[in-house]
Protein backbone atom coordinates (compact mmCIF):
# COMPACT_ATOMS: atom_id res chain seq x y z
CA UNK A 1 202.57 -93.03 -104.17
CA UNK A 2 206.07 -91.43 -103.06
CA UNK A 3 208.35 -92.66 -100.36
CA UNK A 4 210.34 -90.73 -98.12
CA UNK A 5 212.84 -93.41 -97.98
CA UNK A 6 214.18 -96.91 -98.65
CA UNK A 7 212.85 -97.90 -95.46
CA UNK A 8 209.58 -96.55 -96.38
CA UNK A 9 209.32 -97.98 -99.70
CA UNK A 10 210.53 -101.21 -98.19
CA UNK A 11 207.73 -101.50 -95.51
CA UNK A 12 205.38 -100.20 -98.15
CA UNK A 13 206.11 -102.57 -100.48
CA UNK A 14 206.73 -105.79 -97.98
CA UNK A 15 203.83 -104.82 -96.22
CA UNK A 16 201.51 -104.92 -99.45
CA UNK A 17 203.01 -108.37 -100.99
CA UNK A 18 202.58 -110.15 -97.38
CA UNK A 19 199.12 -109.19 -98.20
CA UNK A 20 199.03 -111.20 -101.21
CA UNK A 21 200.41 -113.79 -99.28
CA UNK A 22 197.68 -113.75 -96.35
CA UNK A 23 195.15 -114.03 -99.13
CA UNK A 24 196.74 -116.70 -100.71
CA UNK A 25 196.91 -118.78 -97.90
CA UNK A 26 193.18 -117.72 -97.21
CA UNK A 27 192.15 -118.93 -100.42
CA UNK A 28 193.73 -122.36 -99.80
CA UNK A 29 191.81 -122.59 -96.77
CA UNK A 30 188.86 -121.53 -98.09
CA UNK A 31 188.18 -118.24 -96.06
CA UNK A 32 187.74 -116.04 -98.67
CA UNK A 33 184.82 -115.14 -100.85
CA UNK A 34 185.85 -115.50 -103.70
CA UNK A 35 183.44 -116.41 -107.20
CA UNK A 36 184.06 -119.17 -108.77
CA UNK A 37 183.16 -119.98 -112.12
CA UNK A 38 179.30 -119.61 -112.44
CA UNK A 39 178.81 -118.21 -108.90
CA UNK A 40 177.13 -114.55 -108.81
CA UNK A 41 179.54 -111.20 -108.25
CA UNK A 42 176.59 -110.52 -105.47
CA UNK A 43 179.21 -111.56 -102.77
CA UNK A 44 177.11 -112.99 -98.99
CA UNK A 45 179.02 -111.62 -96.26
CA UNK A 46 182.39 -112.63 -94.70
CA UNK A 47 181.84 -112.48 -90.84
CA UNK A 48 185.01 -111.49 -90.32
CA UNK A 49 185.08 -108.76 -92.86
CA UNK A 50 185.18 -105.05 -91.79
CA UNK A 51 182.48 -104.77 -94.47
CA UNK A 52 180.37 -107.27 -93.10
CA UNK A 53 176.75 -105.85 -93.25
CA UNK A 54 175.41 -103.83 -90.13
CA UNK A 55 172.08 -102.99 -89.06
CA UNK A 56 170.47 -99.25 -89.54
CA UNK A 57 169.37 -97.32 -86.44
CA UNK A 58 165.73 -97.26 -88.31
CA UNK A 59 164.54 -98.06 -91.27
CA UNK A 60 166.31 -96.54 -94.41
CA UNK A 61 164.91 -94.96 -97.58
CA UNK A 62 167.51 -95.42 -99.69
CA UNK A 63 170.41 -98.48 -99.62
CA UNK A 64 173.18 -96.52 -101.62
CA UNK A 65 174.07 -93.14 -102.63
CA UNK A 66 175.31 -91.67 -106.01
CA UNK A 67 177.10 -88.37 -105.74
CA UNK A 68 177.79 -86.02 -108.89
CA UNK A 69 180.24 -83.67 -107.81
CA UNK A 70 180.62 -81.03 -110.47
CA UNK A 71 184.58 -79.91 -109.72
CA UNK A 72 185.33 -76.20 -109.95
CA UNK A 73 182.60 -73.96 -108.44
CA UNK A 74 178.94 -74.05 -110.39
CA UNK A 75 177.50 -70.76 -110.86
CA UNK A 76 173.98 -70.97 -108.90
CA UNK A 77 172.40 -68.07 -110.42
CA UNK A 78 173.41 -69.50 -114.53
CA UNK A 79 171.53 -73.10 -113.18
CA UNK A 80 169.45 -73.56 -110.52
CA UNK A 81 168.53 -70.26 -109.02
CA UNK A 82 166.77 -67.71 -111.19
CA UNK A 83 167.70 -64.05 -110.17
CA UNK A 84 166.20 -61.39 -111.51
CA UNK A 85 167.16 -58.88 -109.57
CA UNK A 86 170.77 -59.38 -111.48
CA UNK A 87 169.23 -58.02 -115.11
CA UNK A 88 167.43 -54.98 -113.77
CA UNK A 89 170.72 -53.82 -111.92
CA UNK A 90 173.03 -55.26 -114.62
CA UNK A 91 176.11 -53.14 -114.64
CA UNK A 92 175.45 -51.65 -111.25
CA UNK A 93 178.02 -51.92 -107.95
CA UNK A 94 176.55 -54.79 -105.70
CA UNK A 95 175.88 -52.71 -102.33
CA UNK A 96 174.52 -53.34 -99.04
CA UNK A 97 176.13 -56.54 -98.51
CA UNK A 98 178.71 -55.44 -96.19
CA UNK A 99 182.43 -56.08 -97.31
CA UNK A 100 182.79 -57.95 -100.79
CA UNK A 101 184.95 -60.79 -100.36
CA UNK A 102 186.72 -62.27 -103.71
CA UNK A 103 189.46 -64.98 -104.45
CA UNK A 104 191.21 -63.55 -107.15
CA UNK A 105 190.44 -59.95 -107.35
CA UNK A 106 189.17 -57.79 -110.74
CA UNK A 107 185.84 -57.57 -109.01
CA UNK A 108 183.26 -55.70 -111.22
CA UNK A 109 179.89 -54.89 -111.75
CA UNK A 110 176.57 -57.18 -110.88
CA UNK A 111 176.25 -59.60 -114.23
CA UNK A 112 173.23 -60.79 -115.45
CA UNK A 113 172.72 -64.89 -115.53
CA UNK A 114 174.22 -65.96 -119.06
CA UNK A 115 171.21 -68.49 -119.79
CA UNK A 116 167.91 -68.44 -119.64
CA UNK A 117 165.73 -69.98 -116.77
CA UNK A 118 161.71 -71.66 -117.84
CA UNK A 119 159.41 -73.81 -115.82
CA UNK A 120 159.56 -77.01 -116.11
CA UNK A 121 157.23 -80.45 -115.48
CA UNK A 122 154.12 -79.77 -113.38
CA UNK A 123 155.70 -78.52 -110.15
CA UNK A 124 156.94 -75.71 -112.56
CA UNK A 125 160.81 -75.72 -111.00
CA UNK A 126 162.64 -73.17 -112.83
CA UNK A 127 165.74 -74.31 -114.16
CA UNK A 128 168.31 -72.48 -116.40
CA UNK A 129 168.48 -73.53 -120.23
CA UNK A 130 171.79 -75.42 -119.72
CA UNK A 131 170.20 -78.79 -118.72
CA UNK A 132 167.24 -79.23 -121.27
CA UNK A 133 167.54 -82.97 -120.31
CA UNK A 134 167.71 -83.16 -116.74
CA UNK A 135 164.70 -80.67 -116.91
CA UNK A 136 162.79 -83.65 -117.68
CA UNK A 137 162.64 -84.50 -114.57
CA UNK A 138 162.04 -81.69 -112.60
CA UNK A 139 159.28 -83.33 -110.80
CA UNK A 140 161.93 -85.33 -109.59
CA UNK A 141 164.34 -82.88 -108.02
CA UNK A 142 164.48 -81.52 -104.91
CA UNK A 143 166.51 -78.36 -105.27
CA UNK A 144 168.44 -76.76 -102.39
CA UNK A 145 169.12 -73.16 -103.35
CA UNK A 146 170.63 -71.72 -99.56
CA UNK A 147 173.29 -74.52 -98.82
CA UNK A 148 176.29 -71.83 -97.10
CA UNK A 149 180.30 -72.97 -97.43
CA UNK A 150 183.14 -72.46 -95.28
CA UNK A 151 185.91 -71.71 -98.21
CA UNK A 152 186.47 -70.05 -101.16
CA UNK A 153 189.63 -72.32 -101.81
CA UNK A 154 188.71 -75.12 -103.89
CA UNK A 155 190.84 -77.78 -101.78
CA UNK A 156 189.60 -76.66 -98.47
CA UNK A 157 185.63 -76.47 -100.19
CA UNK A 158 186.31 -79.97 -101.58
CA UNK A 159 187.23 -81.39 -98.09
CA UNK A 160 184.12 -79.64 -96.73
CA UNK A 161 181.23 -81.29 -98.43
CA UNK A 162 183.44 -84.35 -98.41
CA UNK A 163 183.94 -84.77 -94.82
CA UNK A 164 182.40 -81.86 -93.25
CA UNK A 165 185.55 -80.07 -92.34
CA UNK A 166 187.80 -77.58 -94.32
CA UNK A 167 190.81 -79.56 -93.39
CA UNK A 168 192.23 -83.11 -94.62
CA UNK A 169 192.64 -85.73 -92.81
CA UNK A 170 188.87 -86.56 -91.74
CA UNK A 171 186.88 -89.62 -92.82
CA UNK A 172 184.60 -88.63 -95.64
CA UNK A 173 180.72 -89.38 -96.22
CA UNK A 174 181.51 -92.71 -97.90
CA UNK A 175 183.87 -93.50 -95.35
CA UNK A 176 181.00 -93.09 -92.78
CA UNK A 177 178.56 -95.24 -94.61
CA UNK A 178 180.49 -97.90 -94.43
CA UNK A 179 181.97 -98.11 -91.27
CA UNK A 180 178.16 -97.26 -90.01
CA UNK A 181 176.42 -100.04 -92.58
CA UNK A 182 179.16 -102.30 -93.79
CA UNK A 183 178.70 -103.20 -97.82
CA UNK A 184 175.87 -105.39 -99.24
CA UNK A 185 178.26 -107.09 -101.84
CA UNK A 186 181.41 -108.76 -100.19
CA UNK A 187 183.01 -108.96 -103.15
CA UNK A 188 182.97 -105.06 -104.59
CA UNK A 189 183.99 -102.77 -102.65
CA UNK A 190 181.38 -100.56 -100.01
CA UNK A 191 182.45 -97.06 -101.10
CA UNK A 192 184.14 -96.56 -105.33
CA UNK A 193 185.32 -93.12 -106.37
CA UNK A 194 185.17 -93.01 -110.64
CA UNK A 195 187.10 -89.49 -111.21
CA UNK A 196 186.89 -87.54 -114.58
CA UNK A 197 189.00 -88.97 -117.58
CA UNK A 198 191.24 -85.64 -117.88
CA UNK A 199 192.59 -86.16 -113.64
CA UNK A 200 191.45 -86.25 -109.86
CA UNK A 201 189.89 -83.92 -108.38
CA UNK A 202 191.00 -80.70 -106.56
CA UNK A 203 192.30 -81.95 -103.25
CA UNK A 204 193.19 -85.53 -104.52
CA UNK A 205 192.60 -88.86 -102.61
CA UNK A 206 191.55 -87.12 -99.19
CA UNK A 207 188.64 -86.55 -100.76
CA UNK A 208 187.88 -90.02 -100.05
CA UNK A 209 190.07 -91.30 -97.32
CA UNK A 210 189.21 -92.53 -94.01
CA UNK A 211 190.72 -89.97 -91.92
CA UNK A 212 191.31 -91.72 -88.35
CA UNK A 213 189.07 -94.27 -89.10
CA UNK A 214 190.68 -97.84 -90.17
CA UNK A 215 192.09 -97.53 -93.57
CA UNK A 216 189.48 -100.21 -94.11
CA UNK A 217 186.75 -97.83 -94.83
CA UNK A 218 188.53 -95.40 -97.47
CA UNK A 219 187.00 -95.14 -101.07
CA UNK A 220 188.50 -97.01 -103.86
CA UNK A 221 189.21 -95.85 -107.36
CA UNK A 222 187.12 -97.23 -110.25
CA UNK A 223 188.96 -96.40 -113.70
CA UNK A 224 186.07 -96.08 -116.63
CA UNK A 225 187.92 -97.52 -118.98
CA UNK A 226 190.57 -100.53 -119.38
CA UNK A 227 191.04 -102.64 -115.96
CA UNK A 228 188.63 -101.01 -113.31
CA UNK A 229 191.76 -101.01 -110.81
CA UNK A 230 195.23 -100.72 -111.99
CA UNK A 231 197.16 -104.44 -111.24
CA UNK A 232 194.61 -105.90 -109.83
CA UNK A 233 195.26 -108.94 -111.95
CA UNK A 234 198.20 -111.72 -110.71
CA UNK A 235 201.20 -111.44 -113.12
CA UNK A 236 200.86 -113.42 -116.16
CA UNK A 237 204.84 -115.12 -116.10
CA UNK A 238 205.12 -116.76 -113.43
CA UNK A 239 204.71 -120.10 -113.04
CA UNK A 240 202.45 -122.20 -110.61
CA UNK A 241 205.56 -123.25 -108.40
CA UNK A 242 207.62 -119.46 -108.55
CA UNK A 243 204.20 -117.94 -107.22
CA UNK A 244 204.07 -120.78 -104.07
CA UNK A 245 207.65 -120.20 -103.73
CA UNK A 246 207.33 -116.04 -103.72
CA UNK A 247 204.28 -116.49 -101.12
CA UNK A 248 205.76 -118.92 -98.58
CA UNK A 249 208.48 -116.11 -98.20
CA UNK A 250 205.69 -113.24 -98.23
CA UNK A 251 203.81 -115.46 -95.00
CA UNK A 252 206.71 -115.08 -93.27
CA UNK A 253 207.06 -111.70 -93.48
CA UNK A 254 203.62 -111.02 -93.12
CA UNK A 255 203.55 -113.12 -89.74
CA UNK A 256 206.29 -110.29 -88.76
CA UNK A 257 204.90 -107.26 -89.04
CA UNK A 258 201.12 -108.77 -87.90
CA UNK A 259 204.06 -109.31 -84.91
CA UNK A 260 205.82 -106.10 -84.62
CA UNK A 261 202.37 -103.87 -85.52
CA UNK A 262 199.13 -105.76 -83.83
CA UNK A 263 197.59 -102.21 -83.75
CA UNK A 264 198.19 -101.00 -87.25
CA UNK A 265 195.28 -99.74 -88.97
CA UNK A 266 197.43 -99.60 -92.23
CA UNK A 267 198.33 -103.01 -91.89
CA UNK A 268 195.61 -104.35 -91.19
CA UNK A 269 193.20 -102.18 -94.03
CA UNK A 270 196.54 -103.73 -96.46
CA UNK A 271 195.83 -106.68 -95.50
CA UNK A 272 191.71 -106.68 -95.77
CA UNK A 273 192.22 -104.75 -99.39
CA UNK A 274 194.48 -107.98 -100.32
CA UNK A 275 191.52 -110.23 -99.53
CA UNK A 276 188.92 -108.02 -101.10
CA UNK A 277 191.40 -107.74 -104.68
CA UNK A 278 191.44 -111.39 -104.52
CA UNK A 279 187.02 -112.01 -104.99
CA UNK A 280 187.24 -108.22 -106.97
CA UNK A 281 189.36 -110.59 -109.62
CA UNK A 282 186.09 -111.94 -111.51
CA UNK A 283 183.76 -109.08 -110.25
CA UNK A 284 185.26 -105.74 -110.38
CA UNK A 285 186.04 -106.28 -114.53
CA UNK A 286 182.67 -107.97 -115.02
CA UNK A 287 181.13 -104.67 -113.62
CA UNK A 288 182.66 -102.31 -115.42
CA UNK A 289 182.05 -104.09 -118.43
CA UNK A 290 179.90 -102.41 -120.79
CA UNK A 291 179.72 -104.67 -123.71
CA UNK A 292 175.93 -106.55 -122.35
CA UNK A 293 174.26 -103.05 -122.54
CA UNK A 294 171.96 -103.07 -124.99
CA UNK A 295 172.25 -100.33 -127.74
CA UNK A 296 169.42 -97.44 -126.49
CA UNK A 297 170.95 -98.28 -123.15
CA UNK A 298 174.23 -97.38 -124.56
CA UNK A 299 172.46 -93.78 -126.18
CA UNK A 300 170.66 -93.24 -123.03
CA UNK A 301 173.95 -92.02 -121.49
CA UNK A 302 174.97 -90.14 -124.52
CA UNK A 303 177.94 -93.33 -125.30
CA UNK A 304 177.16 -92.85 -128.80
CA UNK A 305 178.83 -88.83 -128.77
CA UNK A 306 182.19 -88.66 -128.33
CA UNK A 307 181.41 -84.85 -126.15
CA UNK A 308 178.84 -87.23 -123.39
CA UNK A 309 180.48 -90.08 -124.00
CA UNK A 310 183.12 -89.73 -121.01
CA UNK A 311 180.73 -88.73 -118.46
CA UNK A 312 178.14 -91.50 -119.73
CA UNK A 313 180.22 -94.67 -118.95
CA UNK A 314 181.16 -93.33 -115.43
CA UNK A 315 176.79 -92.90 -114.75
CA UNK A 316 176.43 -96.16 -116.49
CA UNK A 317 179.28 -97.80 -114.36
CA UNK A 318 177.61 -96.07 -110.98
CA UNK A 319 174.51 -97.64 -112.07
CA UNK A 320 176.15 -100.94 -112.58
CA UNK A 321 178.18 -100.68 -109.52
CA UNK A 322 174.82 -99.48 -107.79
CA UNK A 323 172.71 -103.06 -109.53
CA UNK A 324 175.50 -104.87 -107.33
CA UNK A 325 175.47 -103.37 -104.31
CA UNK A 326 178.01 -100.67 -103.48
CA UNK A 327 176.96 -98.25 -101.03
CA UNK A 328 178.77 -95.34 -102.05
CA UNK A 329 179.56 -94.17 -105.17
CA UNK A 330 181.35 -90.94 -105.69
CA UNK A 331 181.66 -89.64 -109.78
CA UNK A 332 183.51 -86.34 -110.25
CA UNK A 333 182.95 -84.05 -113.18
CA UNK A 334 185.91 -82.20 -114.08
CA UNK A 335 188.95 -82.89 -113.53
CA UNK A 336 192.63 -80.51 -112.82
CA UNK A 337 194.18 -80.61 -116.45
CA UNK A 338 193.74 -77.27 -117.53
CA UNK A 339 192.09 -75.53 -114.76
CA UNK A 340 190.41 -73.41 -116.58
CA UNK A 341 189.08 -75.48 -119.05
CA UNK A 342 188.87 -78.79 -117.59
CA UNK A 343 186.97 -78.08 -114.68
CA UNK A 344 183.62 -75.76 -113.86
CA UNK A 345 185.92 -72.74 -112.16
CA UNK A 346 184.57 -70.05 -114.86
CA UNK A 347 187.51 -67.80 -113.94
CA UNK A 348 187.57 -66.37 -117.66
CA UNK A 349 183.79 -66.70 -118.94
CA UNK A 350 181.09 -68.43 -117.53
CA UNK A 351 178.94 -68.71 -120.87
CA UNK A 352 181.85 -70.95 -122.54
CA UNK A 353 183.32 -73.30 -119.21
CA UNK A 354 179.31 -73.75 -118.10
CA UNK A 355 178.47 -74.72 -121.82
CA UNK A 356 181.28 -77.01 -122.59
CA UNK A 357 180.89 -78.71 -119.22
CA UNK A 358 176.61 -78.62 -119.39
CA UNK A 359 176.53 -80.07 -122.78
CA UNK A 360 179.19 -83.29 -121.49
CA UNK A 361 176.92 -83.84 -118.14
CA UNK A 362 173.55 -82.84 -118.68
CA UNK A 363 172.46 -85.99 -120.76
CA UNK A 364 174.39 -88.57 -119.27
CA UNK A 365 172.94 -87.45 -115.42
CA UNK A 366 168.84 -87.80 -117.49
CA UNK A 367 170.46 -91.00 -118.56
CA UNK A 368 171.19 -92.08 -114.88
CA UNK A 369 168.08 -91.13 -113.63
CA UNK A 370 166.02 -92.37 -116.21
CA UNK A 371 167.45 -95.78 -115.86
CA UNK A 372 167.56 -95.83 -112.44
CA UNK A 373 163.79 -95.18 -112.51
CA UNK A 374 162.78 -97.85 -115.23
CA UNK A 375 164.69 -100.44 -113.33
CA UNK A 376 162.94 -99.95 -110.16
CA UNK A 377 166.21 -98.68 -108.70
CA UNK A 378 165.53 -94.94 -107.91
CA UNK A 379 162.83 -94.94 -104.55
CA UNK A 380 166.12 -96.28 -103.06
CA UNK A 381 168.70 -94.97 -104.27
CA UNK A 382 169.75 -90.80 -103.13
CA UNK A 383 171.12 -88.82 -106.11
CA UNK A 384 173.14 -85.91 -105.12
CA UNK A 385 174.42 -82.96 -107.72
CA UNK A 386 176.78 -80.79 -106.00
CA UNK A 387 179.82 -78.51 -106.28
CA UNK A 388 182.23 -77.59 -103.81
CA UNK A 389 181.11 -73.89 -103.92
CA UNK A 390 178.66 -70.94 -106.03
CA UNK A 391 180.41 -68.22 -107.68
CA UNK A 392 179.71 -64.35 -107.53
CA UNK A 393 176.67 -62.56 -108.77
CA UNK A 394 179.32 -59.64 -109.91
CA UNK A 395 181.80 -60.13 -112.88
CA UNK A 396 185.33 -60.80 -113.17
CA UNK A 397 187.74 -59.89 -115.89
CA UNK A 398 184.16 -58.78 -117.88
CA UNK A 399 182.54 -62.37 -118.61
CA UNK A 400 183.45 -64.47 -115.28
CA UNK A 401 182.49 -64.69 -111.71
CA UNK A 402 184.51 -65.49 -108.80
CA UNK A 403 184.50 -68.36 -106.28
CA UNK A 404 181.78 -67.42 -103.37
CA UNK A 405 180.83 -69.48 -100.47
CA UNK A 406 177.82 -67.95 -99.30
CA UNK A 407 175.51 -69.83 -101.43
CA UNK A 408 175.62 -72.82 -103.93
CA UNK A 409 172.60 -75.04 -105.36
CA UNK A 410 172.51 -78.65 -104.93
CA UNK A 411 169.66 -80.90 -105.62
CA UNK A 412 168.42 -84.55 -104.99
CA UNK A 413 166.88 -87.05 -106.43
CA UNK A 414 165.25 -90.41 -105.54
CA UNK A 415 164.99 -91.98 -101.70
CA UNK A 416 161.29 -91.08 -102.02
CA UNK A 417 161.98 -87.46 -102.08
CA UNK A 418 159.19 -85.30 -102.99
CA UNK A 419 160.30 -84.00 -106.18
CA UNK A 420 159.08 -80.44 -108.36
CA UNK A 421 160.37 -78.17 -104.81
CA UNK A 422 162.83 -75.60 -104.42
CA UNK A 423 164.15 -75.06 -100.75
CA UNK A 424 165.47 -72.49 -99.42
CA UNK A 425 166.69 -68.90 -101.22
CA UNK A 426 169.82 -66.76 -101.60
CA UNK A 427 169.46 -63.01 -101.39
CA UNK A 428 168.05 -60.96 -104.36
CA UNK A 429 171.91 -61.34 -105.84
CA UNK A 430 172.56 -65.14 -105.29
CA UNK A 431 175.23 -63.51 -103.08
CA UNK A 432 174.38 -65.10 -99.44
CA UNK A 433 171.99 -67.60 -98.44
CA UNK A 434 169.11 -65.74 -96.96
CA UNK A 435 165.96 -68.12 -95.66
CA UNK A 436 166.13 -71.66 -94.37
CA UNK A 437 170.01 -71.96 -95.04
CA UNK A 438 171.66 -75.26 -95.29
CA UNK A 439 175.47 -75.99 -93.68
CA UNK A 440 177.24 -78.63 -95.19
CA UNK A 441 176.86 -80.50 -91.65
CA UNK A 442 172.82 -80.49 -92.29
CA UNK A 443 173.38 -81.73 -95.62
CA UNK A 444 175.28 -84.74 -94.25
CA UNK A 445 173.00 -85.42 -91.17
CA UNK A 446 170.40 -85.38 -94.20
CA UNK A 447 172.33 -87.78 -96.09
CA UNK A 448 173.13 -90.14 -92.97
CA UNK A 449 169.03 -89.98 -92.35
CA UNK A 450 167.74 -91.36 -95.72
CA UNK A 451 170.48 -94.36 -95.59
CA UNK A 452 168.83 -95.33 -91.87
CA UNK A 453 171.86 -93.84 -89.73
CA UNK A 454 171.16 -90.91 -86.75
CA UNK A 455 173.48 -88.35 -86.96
CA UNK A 456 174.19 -88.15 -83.13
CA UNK A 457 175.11 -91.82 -82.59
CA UNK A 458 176.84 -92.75 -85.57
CA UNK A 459 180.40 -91.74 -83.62
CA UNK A 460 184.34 -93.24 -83.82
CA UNK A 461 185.81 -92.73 -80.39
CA UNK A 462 189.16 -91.18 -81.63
CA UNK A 463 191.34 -90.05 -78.80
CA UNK A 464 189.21 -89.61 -76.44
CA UNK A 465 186.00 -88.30 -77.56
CA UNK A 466 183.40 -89.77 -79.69
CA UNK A 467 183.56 -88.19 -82.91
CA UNK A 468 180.82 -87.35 -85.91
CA UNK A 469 180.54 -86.74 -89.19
CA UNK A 470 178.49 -83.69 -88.19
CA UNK A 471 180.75 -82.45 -85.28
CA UNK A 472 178.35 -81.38 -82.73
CA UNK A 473 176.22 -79.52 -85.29
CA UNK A 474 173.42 -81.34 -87.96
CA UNK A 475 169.74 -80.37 -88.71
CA UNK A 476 167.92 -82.10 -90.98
CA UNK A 477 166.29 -81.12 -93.73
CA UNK A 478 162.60 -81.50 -93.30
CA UNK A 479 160.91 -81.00 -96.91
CA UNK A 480 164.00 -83.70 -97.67
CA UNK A 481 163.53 -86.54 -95.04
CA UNK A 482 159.40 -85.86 -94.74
């Protein structure tokens, strides 16, 4: 975090201790949650809590949602949607598509896909030759082959399927969730965000923030490795009496700004994270923890391959995390290092990002579903694979494609989803999205609709109007939510 100024920094950092305070003094009086030793991580809800469980609008089909957001653009046509039409052209201007509309120039010819596609699993769903493993369950996925963007800027496409808007500062899907359904484990968190080992993603933490909701409901950072949440733990040298000493001071000071700001959603989301790092003490390491998997539990997310490995323990924490109740878990693939090679954006060539990035991914996401399903976890839990945009069905710089819009793929998984179905199509190119298309405001009335929530009256008022995740836009799905 920066600061602006001493003042800032001061507030920032007072404000955040007196919350260690108010929990303290919570604890004595036995107000919070918190395990002791030999009580379950499966936290019962705090009344008071802005988690606190809430009731659906109808009955749900799924109670939590696991998103795989593939950072960096996925080429549709080298995955998920076959196009023919781009080998018998191959080498030929794309025309008849009005004006061609690129990111970073050195457009060229249509380009064949650089993989294969084969049918796969009795509903014979063609998928490309990069994800032999997740091909295994094709009967499984529902693929969306016309969903439609707003951006070709990564940032501004990241916001988009994050919080249905191009521009920051709006509560994202997770956010939603649980301000509409609170969390089913008091002492985890509602909505976790595990980000790739090599950085964040593009657009950083408003991705996941709460926009003008309560600070309350923003996503919180899962680390796959080491302590789940940097100093979550009390410091180690300090004695018994300093700490009582250090937190009578902090009460005060918390009593005056609860004084000064009644109406501060900061303050007030500091002071609720406080009391939920103070149960996460015993639970949040215990479910990270990988060292109770058993061994083919371990290989069935590839932890045994130092290339699947990475990926692997963030599907194996999301399934953990999902065992214990967290409503919303976000994992990004890819993550800004080296943009070019550390993310999916296949600026340079497509064949060597979309392998590299395949071949860490593609067994780790079979892993995930595969255990999901064998633990009796998947007919209610949604599995999303999405990217923030498609690329170009014409070259760049000879062996890449450009960032484009007007049609991605995205498929689902579990909720009771009939599996084995492609919906939707792009044109003959993978260019636009031609029949049935899909707006990233459909997609999330979709979502909101398999966790039990309506669209149209899951609203904020926020200054003046009551506002959506969907705006005032939203169709569902059908061959999804059926």
């Amino acid at each position: 975090m920066r600061f602006t100024s001493r003042r800032d920094f001061l507030f920032e950092a007072g404000g955040g201790l007196s919350g260690v305070a108010l929990a303290h003094l919570l604890a004595g009086d036995n107000l919070l949650a918190a395990p002791t030793a030999g009580q379950s991580c499966a936290g019962t809800a705090v009344a008071s809590s802005p988690f606190a469980p809430k009731k659906p609008h109808f009955a749900p089909r799924a109670k939590r949602v696991i998103s795989l957001f593939m950072s960096g653009g996925v080429s549709q046509m080298d995955t998920f949607d076959p196009k023919p039409a781009l080998d018998k052209y191959a080498g030929q201007p794309m025309t008849g598509k009005g004006d061609i509309v690129v990111r970073q120039g050195h457009p060229g010819p249509l380009m064949p896909a650089s993989f294969k596609f084969s049918r796969h699993g009795q509903s014979g769903l063609e998928i490309s030759e990069l994800f032999p493993n997740v091909a295994k369950h094709a009967d499984t996925l529902a693929v969306v082959r016309s969903v439609k963007g707003r951006s070709n800027d990564h940032v501004m496409a990241h916001y988009e399927l994050a919080s249905g808007t191009i521009r920051m500062g709006w509560p994202s899907v997770g956010s939603w969730l649980t301000y509409g359904l609170g969390a089913e484990n008091q002492n985890l968190p509602a909505f976790v965000v595990i980000y790739d080992a090599r950085g964040g993603p593009f657009g950083g933490p408003a991705n996941w923030s709460a926009g003008y909701m309560p600070a309350a409901y923003q996503g919180t950072i899962f680390h796959s490795k080491g302590d789940p949440i940097f100093d979550l733990k009390p410091p180690g040298d300090l004695t018994q009496d300093q700490m009582r000493a250090r937190l009578g001071l902090l009460e005060k000071l918390n009593q005056m700004d609860l004084e000064k700001n009644p109406g501060n959603s900061d303050l007030a989301a500091r002071i609720s994270s406080y009391e939920l790092a103070y149960r996460m003490q015993a639970c949040a390491p215990e479910a990270v923890n990988l060292d109770s998997e058993t061994e083919p539990t371990r290989k069935l997310y590839g932890l045994d391959n130092p290339i699947t490995a990475p990926f692997g323990r963030q599907c194996l924490i999301a399934r953990r995390l999902a065992e214990r109740g967290v409503r919303f878990i976000q994992l990004y693939h890819g993550g800004i290092g080296n943009q070019n090679t550390d993310t999916w954006d296949a600026h340079g060539n497509v064949r060597e990002n979309h392998t590299m990035h395949a071949a860490e991914s593609d067994l780790p996401i079979a892993g995930l579903l595969t255990d999901l399903k064998k633990r009796g976890l998947l007919d209610e839990t949604l599995v999303i694979w999405q990217s923030e945009f498609g690329r170009m069905p014409i070259s760049q710089r000879g062996l890449g494609r450009d960032h484009n819009p007007g049609t991605m793929s995205i498929w689902m998984a579990g909720a009771r989803i009939k599996g084995g179905q492609a919906i939707g199509a792009s044109d003959e190119f993978g260019y636009k999205a031609e029949q049935q298309i899909v707006t990233v405001h459909d997609l999330h009335a979709t979502i909101l609709h398999l966790m039990g929530m309506d669209h149209t009256r899951l609203t904020y008022s926020y200054q003046g109007r009551n506002m959506r995740l969907t705006d005032v836009y939203g169709e569902l799905i059908p061959q999804v939510t059926a």
